[in-house]
Protein backbone atom coordinates (compact mmCIF):
# COMPACT_ATOMS: atom_id res chain seq x y z
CA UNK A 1 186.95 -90.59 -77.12
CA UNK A 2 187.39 -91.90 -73.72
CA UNK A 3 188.50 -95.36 -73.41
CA UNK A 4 188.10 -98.37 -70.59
CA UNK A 5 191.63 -97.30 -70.31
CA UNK A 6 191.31 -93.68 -69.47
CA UNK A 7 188.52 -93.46 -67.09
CA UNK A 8 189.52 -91.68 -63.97
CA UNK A 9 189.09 -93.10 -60.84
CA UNK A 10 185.94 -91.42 -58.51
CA UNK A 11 187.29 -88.16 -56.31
CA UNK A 12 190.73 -87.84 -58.48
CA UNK A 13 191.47 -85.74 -61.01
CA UNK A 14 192.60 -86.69 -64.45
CA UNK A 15 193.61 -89.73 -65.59
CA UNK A 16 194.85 -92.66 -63.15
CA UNK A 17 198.65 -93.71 -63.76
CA UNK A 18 198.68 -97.29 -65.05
CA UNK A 19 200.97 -100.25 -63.62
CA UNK A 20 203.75 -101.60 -66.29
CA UNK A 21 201.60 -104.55 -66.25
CA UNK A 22 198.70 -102.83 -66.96
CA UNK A 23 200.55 -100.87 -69.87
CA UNK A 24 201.93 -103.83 -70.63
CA UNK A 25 198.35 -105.55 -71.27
CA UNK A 26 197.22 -103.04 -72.94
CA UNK A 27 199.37 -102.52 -75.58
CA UNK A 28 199.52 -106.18 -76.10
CA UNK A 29 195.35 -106.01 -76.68
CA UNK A 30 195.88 -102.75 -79.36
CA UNK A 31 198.75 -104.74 -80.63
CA UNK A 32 196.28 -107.70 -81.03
CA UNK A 33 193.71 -105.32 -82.85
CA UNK A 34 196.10 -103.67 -84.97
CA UNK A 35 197.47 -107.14 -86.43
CA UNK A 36 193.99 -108.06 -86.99
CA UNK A 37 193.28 -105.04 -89.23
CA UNK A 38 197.01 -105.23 -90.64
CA UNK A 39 195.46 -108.77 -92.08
CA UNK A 40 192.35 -107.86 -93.26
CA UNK A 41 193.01 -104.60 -95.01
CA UNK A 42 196.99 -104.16 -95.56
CA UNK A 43 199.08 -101.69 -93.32
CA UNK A 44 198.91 -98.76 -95.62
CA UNK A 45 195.32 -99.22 -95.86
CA UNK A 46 194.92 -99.10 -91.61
CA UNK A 47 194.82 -95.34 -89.76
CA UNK A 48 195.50 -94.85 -85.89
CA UNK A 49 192.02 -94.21 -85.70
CA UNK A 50 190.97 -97.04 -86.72
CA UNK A 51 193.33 -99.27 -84.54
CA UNK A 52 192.34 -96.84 -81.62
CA UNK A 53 187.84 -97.72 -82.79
CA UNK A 54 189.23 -101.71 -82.77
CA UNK A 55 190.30 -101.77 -79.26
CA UNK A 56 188.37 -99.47 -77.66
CA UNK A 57 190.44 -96.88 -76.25
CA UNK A 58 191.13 -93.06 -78.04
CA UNK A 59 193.73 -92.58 -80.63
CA UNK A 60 195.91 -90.47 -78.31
CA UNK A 61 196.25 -93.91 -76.25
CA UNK A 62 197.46 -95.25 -79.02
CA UNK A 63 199.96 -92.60 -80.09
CA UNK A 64 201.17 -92.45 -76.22
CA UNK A 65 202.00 -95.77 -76.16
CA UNK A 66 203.43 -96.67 -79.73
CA UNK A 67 205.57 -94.51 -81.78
CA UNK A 68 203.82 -95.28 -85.45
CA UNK A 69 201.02 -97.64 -86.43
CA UNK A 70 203.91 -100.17 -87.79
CA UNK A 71 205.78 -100.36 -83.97
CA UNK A 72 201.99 -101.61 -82.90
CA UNK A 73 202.69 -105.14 -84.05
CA UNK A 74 205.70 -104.91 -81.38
CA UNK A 75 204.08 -106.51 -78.38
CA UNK A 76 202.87 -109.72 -80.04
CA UNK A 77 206.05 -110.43 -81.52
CA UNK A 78 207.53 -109.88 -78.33
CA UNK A 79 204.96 -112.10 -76.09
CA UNK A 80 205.81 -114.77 -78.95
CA UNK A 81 209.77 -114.47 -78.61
CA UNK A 82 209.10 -114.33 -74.87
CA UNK A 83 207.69 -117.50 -75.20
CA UNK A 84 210.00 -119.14 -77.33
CA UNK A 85 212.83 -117.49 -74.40
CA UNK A 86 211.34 -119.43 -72.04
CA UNK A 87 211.22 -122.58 -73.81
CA UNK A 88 215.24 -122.14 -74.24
CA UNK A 89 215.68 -121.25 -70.53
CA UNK A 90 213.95 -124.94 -69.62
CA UNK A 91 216.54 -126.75 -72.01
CA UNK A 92 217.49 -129.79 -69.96
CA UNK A 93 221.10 -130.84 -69.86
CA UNK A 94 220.45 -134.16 -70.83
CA UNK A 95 218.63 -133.45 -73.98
CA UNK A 96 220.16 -131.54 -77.40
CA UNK A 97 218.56 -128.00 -78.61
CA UNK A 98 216.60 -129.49 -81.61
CA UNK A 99 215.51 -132.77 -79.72
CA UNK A 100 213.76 -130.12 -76.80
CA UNK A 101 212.48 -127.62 -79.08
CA UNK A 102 210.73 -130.54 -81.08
CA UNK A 103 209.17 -131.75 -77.90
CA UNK A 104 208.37 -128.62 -75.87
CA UNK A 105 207.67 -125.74 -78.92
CA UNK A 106 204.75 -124.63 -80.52
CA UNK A 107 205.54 -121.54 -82.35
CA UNK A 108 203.98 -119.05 -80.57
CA UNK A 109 200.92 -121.12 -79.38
CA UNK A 110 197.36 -119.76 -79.77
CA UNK A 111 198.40 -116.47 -81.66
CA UNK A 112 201.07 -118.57 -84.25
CA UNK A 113 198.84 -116.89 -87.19
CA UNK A 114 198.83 -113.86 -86.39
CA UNK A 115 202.81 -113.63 -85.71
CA UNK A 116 203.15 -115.54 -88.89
CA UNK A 117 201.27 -113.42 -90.98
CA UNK A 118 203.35 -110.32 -89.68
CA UNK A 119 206.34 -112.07 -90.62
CA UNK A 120 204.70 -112.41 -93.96
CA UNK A 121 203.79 -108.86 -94.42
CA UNK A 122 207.76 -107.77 -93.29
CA UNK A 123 208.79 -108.96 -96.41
CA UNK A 124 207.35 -106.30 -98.36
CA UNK A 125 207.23 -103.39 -95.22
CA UNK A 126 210.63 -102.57 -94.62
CA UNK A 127 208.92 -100.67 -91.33
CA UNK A 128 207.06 -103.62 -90.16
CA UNK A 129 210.38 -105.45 -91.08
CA UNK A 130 212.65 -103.54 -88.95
CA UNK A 131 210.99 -103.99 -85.80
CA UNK A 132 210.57 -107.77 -86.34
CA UNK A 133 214.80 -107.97 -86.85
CA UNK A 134 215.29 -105.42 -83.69
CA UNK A 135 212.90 -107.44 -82.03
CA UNK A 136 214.85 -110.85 -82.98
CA UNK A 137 218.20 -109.04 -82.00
CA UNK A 138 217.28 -108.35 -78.63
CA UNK A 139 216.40 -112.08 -77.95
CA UNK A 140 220.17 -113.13 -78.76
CA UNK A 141 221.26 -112.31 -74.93
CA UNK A 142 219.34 -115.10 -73.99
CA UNK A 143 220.94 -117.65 -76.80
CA UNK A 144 223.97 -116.28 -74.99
CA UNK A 145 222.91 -116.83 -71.59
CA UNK A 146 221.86 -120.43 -72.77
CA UNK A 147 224.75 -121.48 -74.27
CA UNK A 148 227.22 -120.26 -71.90
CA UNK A 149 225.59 -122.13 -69.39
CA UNK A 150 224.84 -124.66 -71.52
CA UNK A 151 229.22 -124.93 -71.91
CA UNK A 152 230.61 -123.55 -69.09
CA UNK A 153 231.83 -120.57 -70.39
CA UNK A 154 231.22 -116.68 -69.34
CA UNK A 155 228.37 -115.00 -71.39
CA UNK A 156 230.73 -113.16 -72.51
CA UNK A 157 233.22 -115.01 -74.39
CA UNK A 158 233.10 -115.31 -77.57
CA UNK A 159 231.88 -119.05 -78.08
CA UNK A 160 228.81 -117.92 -76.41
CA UNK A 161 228.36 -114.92 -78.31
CA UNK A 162 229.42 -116.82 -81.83
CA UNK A 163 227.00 -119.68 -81.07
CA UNK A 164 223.93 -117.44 -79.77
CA UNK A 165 224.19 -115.33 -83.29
CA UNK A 166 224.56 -118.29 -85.26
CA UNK A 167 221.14 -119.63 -84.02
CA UNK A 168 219.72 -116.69 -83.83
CA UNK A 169 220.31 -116.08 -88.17
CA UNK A 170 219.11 -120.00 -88.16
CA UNK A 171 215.50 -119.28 -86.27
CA UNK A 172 215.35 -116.20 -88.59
CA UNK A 173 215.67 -118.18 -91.21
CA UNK A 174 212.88 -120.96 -90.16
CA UNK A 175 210.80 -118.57 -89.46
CA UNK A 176 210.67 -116.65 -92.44
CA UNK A 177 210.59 -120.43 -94.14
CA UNK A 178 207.64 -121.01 -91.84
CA UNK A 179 205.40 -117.96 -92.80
CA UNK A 180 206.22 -117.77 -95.92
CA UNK A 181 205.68 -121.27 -97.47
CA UNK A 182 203.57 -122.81 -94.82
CA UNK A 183 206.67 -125.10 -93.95
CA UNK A 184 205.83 -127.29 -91.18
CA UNK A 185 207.56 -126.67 -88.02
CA UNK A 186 209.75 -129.29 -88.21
CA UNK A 187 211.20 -127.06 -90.82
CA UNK A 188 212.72 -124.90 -87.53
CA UNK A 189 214.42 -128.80 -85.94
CA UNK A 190 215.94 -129.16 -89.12
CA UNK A 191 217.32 -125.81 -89.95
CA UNK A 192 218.65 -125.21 -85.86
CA UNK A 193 220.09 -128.72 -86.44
CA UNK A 194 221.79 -127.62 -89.31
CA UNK A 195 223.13 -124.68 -87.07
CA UNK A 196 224.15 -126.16 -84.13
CA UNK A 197 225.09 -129.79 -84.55
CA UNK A 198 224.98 -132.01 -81.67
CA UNK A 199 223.95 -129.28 -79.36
């Protein structure tokens, strides 16, 4: 199958090389696809080839750019941590952590379902669930960043470090809360509030 993807530009041979934004798009769009079938059917129940006939492209796009069907919910965790990132970057000094994340967070925005319901399905996919923690790992250098800023210290002391992993098990925790009961969000205020006290 050729895909949108794959189509070679006129007078070159093969297949043109795509941007990182381009790769980056696209395996956010099979990511998107492969969540969606993930939902409707079960992950055990969902084949390559049928994430590769949701979004369009062949199944050896798919296999280039993820490792196994599970690592395909990767990029929308990611755009939804990237979000959240950002929101944490923006933390004004005169406000406190849970007092800015009530006001300026939406839990991943227009895709919050979909990231939920992969949360969901982690608790019984120890694959699916391993990328999701990896995933939540990797966003602790910007905790780090945030609070050693946020105190004056170097990122790499071990205040910043303490505090970063501290909320980092805390938003863990409210989101697995979140997608698994239906908590409301302010669920995630009162658990970071628990965590971090008056910061």
């Amino acid at each position: 199958m050729t895909d949108v993807w794959d189509t070679p530009t006129p007078g070159r041979r093969g297949r043109p090389p795509l941007s990182d934004a381009q790769r980056e798009r696209q395996r956010l769009e099979i990511s998107r696809h492969a969540v969606a079938l993930f939902r409707a059917q079960g992950l055990a129940a969902t084949s390559g080839a049928q994430i590769a006939h949701a979004a369009g492209v062949s199944e050896r796009t798919v296999w280039r750019l993820f490792r196994s069907k599970e690592a395909c919910v990767e990029p929308l965790l990611r755009s939804a941590l990237e979000e959240f990132q950002e929101v944490l970057r923006a933390w004004p000094a005169d406000r406190g952590l849970v007092e800015h994340l009530r006001a300026e967070y939406r839990a991943a925005g227009p895709e919050r379902e979909d990231v939920l319901a992969v949360v969901r399905m982690t608790r019984e996919e120890r694959a699916l669930r391993a990328v999701w923690l990896l995933l939540q790992e990797s966003a602790e250098a910007t905790l780090t960043e945030v609070f050693a800023r946020r105190l004056g210290l170097a990122e790499d002391s071990l205040e910043a470090r303490t505090r970063a992993a501290v909320v980092n098990a805390a938003l863990r925790i409210a989101t697995d809360d979140l997608a698994d009961s239906g908590a409301r969000e302010s669920g995630l205020a009162e658990v970071l509030r628990l965590a971090v006290g008056p910061y």
